[in-house]
C-alpha atoms as a PDB file:
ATOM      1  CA  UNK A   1       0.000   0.000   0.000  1.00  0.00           C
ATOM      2  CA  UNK A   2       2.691   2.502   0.619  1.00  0.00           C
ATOM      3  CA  UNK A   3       4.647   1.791  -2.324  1.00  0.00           C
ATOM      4  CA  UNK A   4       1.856   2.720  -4.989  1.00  0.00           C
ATOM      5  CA  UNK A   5       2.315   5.733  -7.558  1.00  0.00           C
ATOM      6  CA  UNK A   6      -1.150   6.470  -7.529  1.00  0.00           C
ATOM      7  CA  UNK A   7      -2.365   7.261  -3.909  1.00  0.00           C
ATOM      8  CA  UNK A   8       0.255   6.205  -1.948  1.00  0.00           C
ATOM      9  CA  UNK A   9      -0.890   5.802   2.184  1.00  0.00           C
ATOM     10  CA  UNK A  10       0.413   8.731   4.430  1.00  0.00           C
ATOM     11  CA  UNK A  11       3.051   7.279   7.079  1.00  0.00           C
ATOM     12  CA  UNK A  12       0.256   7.907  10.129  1.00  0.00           C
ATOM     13  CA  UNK A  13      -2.031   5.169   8.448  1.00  0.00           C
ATOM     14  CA  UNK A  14       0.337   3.248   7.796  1.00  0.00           C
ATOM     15  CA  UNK A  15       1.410   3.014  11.817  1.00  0.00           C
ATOM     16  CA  UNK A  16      -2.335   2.668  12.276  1.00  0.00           C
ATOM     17  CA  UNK A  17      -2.634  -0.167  10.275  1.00  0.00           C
ATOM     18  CA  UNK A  18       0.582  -1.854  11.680  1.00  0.00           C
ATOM     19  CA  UNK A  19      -1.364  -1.165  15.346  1.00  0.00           C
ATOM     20  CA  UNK A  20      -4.471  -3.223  13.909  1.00  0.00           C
ATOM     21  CA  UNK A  21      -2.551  -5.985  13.055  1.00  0.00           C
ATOM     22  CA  UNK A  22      -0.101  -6.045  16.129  1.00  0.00           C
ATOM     23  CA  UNK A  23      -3.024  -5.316  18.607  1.00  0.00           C
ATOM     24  CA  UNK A  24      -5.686  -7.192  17.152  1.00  0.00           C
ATOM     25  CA  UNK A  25      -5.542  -9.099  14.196  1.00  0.00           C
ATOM     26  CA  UNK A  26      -2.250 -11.364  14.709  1.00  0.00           C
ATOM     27  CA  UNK A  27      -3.385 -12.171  18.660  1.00  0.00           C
ATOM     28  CA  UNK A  28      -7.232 -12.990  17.385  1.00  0.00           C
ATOM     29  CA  UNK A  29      -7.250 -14.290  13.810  1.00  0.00           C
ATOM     30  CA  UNK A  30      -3.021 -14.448  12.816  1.00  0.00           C
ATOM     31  CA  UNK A  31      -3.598 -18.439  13.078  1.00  0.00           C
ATOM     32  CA  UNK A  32      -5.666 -19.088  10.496  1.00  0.00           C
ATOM     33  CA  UNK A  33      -4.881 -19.329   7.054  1.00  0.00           C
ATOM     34  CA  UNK A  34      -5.736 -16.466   4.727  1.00  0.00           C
ATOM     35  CA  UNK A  35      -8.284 -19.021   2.891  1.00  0.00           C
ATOM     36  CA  UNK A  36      -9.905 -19.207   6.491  1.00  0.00           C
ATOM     37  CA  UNK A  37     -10.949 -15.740   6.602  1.00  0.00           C
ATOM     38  CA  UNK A  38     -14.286 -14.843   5.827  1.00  0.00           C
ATOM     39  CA  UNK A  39     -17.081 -12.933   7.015  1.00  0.00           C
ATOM     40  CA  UNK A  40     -17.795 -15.652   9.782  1.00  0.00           C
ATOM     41  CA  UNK A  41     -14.320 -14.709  10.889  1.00  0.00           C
ATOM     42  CA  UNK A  42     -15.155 -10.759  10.979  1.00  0.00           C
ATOM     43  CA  UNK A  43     -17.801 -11.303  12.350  1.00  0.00           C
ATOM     44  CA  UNK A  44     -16.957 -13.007  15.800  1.00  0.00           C
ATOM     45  CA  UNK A  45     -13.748 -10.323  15.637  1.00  0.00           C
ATOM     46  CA  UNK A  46     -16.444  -7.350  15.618  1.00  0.00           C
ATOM     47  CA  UNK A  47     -18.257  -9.128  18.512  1.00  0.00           C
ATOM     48  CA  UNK A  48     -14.910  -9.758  20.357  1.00  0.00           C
ATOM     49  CA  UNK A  49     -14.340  -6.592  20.073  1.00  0.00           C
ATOM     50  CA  UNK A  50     -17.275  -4.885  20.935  1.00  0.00           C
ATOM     51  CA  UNK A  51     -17.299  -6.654  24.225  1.00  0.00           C
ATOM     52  CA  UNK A  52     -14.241  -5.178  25.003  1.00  0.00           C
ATOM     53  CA  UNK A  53     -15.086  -1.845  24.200  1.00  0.00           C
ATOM     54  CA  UNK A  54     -14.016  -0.794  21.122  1.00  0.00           C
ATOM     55  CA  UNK A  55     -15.688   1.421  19.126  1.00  0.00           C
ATOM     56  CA  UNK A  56     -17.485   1.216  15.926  1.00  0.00           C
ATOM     57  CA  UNK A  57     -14.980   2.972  14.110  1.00  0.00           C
ATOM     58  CA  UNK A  58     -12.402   1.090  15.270  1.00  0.00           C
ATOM     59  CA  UNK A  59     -13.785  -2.050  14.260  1.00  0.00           C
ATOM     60  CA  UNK A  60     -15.102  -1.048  11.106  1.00  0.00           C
ATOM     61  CA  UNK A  61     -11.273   0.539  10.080  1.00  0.00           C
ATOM     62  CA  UNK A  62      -9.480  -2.429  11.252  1.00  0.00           C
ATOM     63  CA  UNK A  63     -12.354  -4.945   8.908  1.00  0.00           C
ATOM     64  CA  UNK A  64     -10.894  -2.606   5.960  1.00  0.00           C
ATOM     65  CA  UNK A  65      -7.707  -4.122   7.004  1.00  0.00           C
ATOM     66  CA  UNK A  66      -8.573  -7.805   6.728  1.00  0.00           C
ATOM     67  CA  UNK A  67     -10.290  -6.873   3.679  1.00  0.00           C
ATOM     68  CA  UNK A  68      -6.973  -5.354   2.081  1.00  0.00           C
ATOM     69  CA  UNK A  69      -4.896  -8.392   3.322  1.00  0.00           C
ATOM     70  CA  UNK A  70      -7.279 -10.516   2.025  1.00  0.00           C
ATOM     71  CA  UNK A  71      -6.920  -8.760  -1.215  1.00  0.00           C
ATOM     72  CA  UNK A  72      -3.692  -8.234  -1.769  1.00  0.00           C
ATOM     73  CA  UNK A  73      -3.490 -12.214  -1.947  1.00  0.00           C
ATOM     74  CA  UNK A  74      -2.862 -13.391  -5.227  1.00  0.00           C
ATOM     75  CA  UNK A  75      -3.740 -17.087  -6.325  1.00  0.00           C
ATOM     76  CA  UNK A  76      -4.684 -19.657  -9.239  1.00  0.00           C
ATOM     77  CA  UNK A  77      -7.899 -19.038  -8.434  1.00  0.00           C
END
């Protein structure tokens, strides 16, 4: 994401992002392979998540995360 010509990300969102991952996607869901991931998956994360707090926001910017790792995986298929 940061290395596009486009639009590339500003170096804040980028440390966001990394915090996403580090905080909450690697502990909850960095297990599983990327195959595994689906809107099941999300799904318990939001409610996980929500329990413990978070915000809507919050959840709904780190889902855009999954989605873009999710993406960025190239196969066959």
């Amino acid at each position: 994401m940061q290395n596009l010509k486009r639009k590339p990300i500003r170096e804040t969102t980028i440390a966001g992002f990394t915090s996403y991952i580090n905080k909450w996607l690697n502990p909850n869901i960095g297990d599983l392979p990327i195959s595994s991931v689906n809107n099941l998956v999300a799904t318990e994360w939001v409610t996980k998540a929500t329990q413990a707090g978070s915000s809507p926001k919050m959840c709904n910017n780190v889902i855009k995360v999954v989605k873009m790792v999710v993406a960025s995986v190239v196969n066959e298929n």
